[in-house]
Protein backbone atom coordinates (compact mmCIF):
# COMPACT_ATOMS: atom_id res chain seq x y z
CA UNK A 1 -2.00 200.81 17.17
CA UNK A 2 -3.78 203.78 15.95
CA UNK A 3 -3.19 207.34 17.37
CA UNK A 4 -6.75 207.83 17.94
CA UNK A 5 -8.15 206.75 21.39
CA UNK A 6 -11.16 204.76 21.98
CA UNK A 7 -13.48 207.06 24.13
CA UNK A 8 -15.14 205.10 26.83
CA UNK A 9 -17.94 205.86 29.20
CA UNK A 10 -18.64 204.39 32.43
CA UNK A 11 -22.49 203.54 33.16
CA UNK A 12 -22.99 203.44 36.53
CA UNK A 13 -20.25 203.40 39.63
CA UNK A 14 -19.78 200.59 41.39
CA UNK A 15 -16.89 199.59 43.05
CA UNK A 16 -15.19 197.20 40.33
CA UNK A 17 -15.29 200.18 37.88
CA UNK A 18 -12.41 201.76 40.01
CA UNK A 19 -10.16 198.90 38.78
CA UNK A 20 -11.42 199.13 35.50
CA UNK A 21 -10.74 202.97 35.39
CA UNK A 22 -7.05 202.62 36.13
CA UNK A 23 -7.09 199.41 33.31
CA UNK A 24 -8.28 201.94 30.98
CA UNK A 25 -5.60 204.51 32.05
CA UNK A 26 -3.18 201.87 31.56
CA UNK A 27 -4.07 200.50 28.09
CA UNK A 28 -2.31 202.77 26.17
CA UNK A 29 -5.17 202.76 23.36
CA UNK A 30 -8.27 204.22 25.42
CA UNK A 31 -9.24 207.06 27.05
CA UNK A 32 -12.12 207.72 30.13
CA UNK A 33 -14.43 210.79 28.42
CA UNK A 34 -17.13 210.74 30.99
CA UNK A 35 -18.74 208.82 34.05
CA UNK A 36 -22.49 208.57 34.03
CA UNK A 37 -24.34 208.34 37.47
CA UNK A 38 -28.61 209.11 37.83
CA UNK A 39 -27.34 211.33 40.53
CA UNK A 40 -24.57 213.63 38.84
CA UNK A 41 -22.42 214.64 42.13
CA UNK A 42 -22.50 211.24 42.49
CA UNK A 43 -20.47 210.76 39.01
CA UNK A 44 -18.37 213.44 40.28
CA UNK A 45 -17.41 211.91 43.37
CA UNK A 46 -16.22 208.60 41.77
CA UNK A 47 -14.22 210.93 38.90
CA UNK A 48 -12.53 213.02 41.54
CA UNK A 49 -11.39 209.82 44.05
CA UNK A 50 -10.35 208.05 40.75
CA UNK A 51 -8.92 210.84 39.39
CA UNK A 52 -6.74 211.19 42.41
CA UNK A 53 -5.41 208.05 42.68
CA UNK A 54 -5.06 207.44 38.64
CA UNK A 55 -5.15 211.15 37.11
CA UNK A 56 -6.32 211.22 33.34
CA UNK A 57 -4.39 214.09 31.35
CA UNK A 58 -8.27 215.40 30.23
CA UNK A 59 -10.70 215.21 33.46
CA UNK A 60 -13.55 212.95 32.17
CA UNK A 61 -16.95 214.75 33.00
CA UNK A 62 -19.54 213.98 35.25
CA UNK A 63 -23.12 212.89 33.81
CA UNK A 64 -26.38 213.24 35.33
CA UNK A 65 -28.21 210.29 33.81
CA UNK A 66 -27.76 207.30 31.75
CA UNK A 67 -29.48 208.61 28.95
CA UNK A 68 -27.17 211.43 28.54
CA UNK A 69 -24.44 209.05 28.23
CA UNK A 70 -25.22 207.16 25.24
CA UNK A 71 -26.28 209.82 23.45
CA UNK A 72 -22.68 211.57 23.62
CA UNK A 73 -20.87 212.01 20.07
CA UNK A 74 -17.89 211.60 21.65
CA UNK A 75 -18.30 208.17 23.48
CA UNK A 76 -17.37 204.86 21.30
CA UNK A 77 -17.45 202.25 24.27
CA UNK A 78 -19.50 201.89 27.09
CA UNK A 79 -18.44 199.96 30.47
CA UNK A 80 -21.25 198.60 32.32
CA UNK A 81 -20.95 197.85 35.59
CA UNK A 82 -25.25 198.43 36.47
CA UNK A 83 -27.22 195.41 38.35
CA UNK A 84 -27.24 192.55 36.70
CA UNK A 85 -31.20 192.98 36.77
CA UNK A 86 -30.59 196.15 34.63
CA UNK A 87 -28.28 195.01 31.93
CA UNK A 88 -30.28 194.20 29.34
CA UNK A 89 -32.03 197.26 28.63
CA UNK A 90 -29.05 199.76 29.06
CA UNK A 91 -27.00 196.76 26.98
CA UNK A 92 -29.53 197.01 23.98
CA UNK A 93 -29.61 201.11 24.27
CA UNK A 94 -26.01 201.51 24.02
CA UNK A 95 -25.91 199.16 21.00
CA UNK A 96 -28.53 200.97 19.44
CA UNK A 97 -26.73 203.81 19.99
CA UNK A 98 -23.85 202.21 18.16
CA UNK A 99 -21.62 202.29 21.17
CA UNK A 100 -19.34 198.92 21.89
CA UNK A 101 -20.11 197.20 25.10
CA UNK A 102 -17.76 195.67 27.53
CA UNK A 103 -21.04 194.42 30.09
CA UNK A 104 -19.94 192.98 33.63
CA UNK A 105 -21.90 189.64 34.34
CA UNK A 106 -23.55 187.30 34.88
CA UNK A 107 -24.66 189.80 31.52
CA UNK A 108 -28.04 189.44 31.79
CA UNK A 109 -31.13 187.53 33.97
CA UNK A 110 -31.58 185.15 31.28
CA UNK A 111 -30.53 183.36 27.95
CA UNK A 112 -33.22 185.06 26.42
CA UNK A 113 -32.25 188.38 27.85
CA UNK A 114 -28.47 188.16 26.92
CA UNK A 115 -29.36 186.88 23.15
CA UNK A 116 -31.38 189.84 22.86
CA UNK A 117 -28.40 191.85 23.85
CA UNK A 118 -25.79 190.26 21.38
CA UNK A 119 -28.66 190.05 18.52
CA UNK A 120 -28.43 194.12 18.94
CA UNK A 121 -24.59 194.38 18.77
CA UNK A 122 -24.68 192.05 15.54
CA UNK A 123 -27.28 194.19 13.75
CA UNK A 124 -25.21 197.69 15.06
CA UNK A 125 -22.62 196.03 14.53
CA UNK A 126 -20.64 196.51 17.84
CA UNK A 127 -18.06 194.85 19.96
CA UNK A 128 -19.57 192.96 22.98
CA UNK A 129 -17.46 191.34 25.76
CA UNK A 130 -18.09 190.02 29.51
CA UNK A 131 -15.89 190.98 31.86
CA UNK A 132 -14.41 187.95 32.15
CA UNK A 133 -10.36 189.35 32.66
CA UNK A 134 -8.95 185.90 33.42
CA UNK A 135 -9.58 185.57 29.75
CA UNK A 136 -7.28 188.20 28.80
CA UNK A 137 -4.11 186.70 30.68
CA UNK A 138 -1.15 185.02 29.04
CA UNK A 139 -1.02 182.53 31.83
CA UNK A 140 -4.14 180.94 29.67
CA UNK A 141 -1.70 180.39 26.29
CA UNK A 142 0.97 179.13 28.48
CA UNK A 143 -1.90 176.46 30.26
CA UNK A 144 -3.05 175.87 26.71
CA UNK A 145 0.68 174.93 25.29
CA UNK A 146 0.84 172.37 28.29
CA UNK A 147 -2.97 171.40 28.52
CA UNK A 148 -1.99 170.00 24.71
CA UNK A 149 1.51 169.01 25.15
CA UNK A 150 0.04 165.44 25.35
CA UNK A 151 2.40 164.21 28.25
CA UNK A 152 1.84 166.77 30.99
CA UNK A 153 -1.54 166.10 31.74
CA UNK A 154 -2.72 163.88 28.88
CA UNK A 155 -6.16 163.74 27.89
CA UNK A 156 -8.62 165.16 30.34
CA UNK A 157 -10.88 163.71 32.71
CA UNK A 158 -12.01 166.01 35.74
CA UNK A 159 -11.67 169.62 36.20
CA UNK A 160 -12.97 171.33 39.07
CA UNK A 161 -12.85 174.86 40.59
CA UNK A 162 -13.96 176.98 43.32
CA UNK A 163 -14.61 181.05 44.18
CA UNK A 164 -16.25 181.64 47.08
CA UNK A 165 -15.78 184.73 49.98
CA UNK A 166 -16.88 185.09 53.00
CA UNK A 167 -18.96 188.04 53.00
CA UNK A 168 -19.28 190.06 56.36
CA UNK A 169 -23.13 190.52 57.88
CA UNK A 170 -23.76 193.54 56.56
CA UNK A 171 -23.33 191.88 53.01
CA UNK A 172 -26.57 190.31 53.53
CA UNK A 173 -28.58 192.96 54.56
CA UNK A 174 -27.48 195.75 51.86
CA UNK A 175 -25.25 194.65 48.75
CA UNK A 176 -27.32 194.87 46.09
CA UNK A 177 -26.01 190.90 45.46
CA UNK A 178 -28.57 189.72 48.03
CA UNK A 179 -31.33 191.28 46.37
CA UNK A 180 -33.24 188.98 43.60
CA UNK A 181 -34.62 191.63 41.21
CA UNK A 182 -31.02 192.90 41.42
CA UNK A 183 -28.96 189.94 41.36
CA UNK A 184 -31.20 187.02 40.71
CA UNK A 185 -28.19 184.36 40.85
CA UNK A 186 -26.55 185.24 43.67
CA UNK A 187 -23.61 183.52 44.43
CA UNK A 188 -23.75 181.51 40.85
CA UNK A 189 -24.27 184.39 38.93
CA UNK A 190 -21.24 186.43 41.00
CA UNK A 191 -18.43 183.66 41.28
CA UNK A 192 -20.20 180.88 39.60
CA UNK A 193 -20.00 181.83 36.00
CA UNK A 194 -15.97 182.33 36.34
CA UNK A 195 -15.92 178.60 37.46
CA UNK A 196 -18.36 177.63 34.49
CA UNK A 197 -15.56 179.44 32.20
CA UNK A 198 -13.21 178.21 33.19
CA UNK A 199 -14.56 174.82 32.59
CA UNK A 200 -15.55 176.17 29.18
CA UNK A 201 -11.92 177.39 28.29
CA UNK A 202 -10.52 173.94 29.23
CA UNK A 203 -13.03 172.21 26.92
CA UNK A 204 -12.16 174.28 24.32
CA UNK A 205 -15.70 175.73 24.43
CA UNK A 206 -17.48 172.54 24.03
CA UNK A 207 -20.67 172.86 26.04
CA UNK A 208 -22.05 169.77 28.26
CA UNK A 209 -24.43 167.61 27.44
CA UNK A 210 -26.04 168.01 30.78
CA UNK A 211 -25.51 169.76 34.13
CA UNK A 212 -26.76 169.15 37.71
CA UNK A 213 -27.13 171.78 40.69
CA UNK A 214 -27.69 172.53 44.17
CA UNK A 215 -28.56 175.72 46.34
CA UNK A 216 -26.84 174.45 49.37
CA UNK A 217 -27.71 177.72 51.12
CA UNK A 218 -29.79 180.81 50.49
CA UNK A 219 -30.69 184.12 51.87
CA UNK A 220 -32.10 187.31 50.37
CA UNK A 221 -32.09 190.80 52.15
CA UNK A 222 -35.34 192.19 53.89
CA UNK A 223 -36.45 194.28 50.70
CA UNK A 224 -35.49 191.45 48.26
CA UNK A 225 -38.32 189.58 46.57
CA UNK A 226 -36.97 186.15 47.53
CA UNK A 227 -34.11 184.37 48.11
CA UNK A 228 -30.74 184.19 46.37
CA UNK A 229 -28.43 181.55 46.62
CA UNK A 230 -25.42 182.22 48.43
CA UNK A 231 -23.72 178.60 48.49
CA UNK A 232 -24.22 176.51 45.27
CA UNK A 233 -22.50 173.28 43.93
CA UNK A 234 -22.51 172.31 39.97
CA UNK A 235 -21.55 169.49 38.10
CA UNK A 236 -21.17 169.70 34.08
CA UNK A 237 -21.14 166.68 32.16
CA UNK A 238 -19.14 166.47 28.83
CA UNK A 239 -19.17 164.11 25.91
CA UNK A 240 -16.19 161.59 26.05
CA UNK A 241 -16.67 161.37 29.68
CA UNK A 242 -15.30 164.21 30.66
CA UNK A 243 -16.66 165.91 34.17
CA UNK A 244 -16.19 169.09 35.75
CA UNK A 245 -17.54 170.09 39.27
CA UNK A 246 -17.47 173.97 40.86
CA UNK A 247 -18.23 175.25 44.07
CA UNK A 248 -19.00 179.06 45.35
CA UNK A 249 -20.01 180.84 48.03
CA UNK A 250 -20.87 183.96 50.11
CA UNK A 251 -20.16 181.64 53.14
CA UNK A 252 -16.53 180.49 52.43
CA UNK A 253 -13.66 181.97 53.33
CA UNK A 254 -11.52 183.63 50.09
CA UNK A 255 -10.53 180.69 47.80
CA UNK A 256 -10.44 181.00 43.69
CA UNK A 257 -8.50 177.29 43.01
CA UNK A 258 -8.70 175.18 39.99
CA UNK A 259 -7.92 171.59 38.96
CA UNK A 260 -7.65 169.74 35.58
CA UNK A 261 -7.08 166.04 36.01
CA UNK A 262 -5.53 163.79 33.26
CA UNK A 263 -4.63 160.56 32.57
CA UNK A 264 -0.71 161.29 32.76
CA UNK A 265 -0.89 164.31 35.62
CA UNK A 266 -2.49 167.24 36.74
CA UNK A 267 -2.64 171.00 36.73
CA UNK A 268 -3.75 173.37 39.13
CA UNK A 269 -3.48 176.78 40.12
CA UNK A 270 -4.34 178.25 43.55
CA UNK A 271 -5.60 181.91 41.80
CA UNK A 272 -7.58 181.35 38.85
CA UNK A 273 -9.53 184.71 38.85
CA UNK A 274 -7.65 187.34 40.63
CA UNK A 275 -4.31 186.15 40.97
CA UNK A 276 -1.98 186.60 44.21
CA UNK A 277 -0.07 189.89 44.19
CA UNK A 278 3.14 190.08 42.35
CA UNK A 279 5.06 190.67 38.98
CA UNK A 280 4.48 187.52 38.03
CA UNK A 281 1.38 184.49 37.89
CA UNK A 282 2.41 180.88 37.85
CA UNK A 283 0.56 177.29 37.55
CA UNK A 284 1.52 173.71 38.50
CA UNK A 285 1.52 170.52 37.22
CA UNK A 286 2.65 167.46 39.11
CA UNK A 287 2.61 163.45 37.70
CA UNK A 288 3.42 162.17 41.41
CA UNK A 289 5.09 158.29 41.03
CA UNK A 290 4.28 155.80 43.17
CA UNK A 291 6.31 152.94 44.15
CA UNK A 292 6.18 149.80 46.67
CA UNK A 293 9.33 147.62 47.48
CA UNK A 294 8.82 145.60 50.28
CA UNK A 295 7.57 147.43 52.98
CA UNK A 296 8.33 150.68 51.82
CA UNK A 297 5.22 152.79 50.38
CA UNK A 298 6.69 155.61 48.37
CA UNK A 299 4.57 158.37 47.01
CA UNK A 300 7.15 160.79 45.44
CA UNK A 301 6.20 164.87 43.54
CA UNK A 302 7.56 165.50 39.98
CA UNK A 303 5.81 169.26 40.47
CA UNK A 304 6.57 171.21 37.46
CA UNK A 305 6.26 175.36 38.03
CA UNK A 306 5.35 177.83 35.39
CA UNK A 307 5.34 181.20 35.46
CA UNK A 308 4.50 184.21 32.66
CA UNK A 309 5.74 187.69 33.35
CA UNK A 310 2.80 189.60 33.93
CA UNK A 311 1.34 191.67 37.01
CA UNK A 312 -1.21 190.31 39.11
CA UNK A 313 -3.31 194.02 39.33
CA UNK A 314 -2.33 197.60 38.39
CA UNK A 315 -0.42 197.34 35.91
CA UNK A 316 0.01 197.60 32.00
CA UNK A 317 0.19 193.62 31.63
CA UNK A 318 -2.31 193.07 33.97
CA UNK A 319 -5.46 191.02 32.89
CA UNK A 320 -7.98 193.60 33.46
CA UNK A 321 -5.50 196.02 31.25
CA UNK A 322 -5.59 193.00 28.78
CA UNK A 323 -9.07 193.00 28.37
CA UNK A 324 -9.60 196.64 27.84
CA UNK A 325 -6.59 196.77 25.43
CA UNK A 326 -7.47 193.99 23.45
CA UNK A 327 -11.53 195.49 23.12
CA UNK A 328 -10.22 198.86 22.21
CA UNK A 329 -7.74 196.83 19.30
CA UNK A 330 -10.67 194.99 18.36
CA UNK A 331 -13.29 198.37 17.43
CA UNK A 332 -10.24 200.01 15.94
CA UNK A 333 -9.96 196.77 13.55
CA UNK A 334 -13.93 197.50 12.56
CA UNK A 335 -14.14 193.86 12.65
CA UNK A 336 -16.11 192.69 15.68
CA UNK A 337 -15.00 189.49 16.98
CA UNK A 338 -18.14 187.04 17.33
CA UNK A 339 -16.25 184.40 19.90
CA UNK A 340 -17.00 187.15 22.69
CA UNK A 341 -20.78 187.16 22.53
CA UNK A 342 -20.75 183.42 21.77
CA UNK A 343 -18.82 182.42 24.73
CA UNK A 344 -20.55 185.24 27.49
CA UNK A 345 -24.19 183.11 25.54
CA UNK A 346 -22.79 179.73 26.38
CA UNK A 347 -21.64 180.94 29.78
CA UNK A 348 -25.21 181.94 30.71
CA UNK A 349 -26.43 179.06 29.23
CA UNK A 350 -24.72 176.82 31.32
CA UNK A 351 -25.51 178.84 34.51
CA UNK A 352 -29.06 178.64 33.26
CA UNK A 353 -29.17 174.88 33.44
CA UNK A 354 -27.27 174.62 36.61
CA UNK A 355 -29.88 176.99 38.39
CA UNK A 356 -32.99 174.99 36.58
CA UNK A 357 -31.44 171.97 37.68
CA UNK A 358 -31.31 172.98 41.23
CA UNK A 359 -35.11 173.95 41.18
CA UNK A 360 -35.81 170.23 39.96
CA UNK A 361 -34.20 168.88 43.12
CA UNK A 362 -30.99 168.02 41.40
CA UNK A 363 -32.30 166.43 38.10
CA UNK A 364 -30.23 166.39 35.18
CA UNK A 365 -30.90 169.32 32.69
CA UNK A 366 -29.40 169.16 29.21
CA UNK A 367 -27.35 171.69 27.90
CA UNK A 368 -25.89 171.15 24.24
């Protein structure tokens, strides 16, 4: 690792950025320089109650607008946690201004949008990654070893998934998620697209051939243009005959399970995206045997527990500490890594489809 620091900058500060802040602390290989706000004692507020909590040895300073920001010598990286509605334009700015990008998502309102954004990190050439930290967590080798084993689950047939909260009233009538020039997907674009990924990762980032959706439920706060949906249902369809079917949700209570079903067992894990507290993350697999003699009706569990040392939150092996860590290894390589941009494009892609579809009543859109 190299003894010089990668010097990030926060755009914006919303709430997840406070995780991300102490996953920068805790990298090892990156430093916080300054925290950009379009009100400046606003900046300053976040930096002192982070700063509190998860002290940097230098203070990073507080900046009065975006602008400012990017244009800093001493800033390589740039975290943005804006609006999805805002992304693209503060995405292309900082590549322009040569800075790497780690961009929260959904990344962008649109395909269109999000190429744009990686098109500008290719020419600068700069980093880009989602925020995607489930990504960044060993407990995805360890599914891969077994996912391949060829006996544990065998080849794969269904996966499915679901992330859904239930969000209290006031959600409804001012997080910026229930606004549609804001946050245009709504529940799809907030949980969605780590159900879509994870569907993605499984398929070894083979895309579907098609996709159906449904809005089951939508609702948009009194200022927002329209609606957003805030209960959707998705179904991917692979080549080979592979399926995959999500659900998420304002409306549900917590839940962030996944399922991959093959033709010799199963896998599943209970907390796909954040997991459970602990020093440790685990996943199951189970081939359950079934037997008949007589009268007797015998359903009996061969479940099979894994675990992987590694923190669930807060921590130097946590998965948001991943993430930042392996970004900051990346720009110190000066060889930008195009499977980040590619897979955040395919992501949005698919989420794309899935909202199209759902405007068409349900009708199959294709996808690859």
């Amino acid at each position: 690792m190299s003894e010089t620091k990668l010097r990030w900058g926060i755009l914006g500060t919303a709430n997840i950025a406070r995780k991300n802040w102490k996953a920068i602390l805790n990298t090892g290989n990156g430093t916080i320089a300054a925290v950009a706000s379009r009100d400046a004692g606003r900046a300053q507020k976040f930096i002192d109650e982070c700063q509190a909590v998860a002290p940097f040895a230098a203070v990073p300073r507080a900046i009065g607008s975006y602008e400012e920001l990017l244009a800093a010598k001493d800033i390589g990286a740039i975290y943005i946690p804006l609006p999805t509605g805002l992304r693209k334009e503060w995405g292309i700015r900082a590549a322009e201004a040569g800075k790497h990008i780690v961009c929260e998502k959904p990344c962008a309102v649109s395909v269109a949008d999000l190429r744009e954004m990686t098109d500008a990190c290719r020419r600068h050439r700069v980093q880009f990654m989602d925020g995607v930290m489930f990504m960044h967590s060993r407990r995805l080798d360890r599914m891969r070893e077994v996912l391949d084993d060829g006996t544990s689950v065998g080849p794969i047939k269904r996966i499915t998934s679901a992330f859904s909260f239930r969000a209290p009233e006031e959600f409804f009538t001012a997080n910026i998620r229930a606004h549609s020039a804001l946050e245009p997907a709504g529940c799809l674009g907030d949980l969605g697209w780590y159900c879509i990924r994870f569907a993605l990762w499984t398929m070894k980032r083979q895309l579907p051939l098609a996709v159906t959706g449904r809005i089951l439920a939508q609702l948009g706060r009194g200022d927002s243009p329209s609606p957003v949906p805030t209960e959707f249902s998705g179904e991917l369809l692979f080549d080979g005959g592979v399926s995959s079917g999500f659900y998420c949700s304002f409306l549900a209570e917590h839940q962030q399970w996944a399922h991959v079903s093959g033709t010799k067992g199963s896998l599943q894990l209970s907390d796909f995206v954040v997991p459970f507290a602990g020093s440790e993350i685990a996943f199951e697999v189970n081939s359950p045997s079934f037997q008949i003699a007589g009268c007797d009706f015998d359903m009996k569990s061969r479940l099979r527990r894994f675990t992987v040392a590694e923190h669930s939150n807060s921590h130097p092996t946590a998965q948001e500490t991943n993430l930042f860590r392996h970004f900051g290894n990346l720009v110190q390589s000066g060889r930008p890594d195009d499977f980040w941009p590619d897979v955040a494009l395919n992501t949005q892609r698919v989420m794309e489809a899935c909202l199209a579809s759902a405007g068409l009543n349900g009708e199959a859109v294709n996808v690859a």
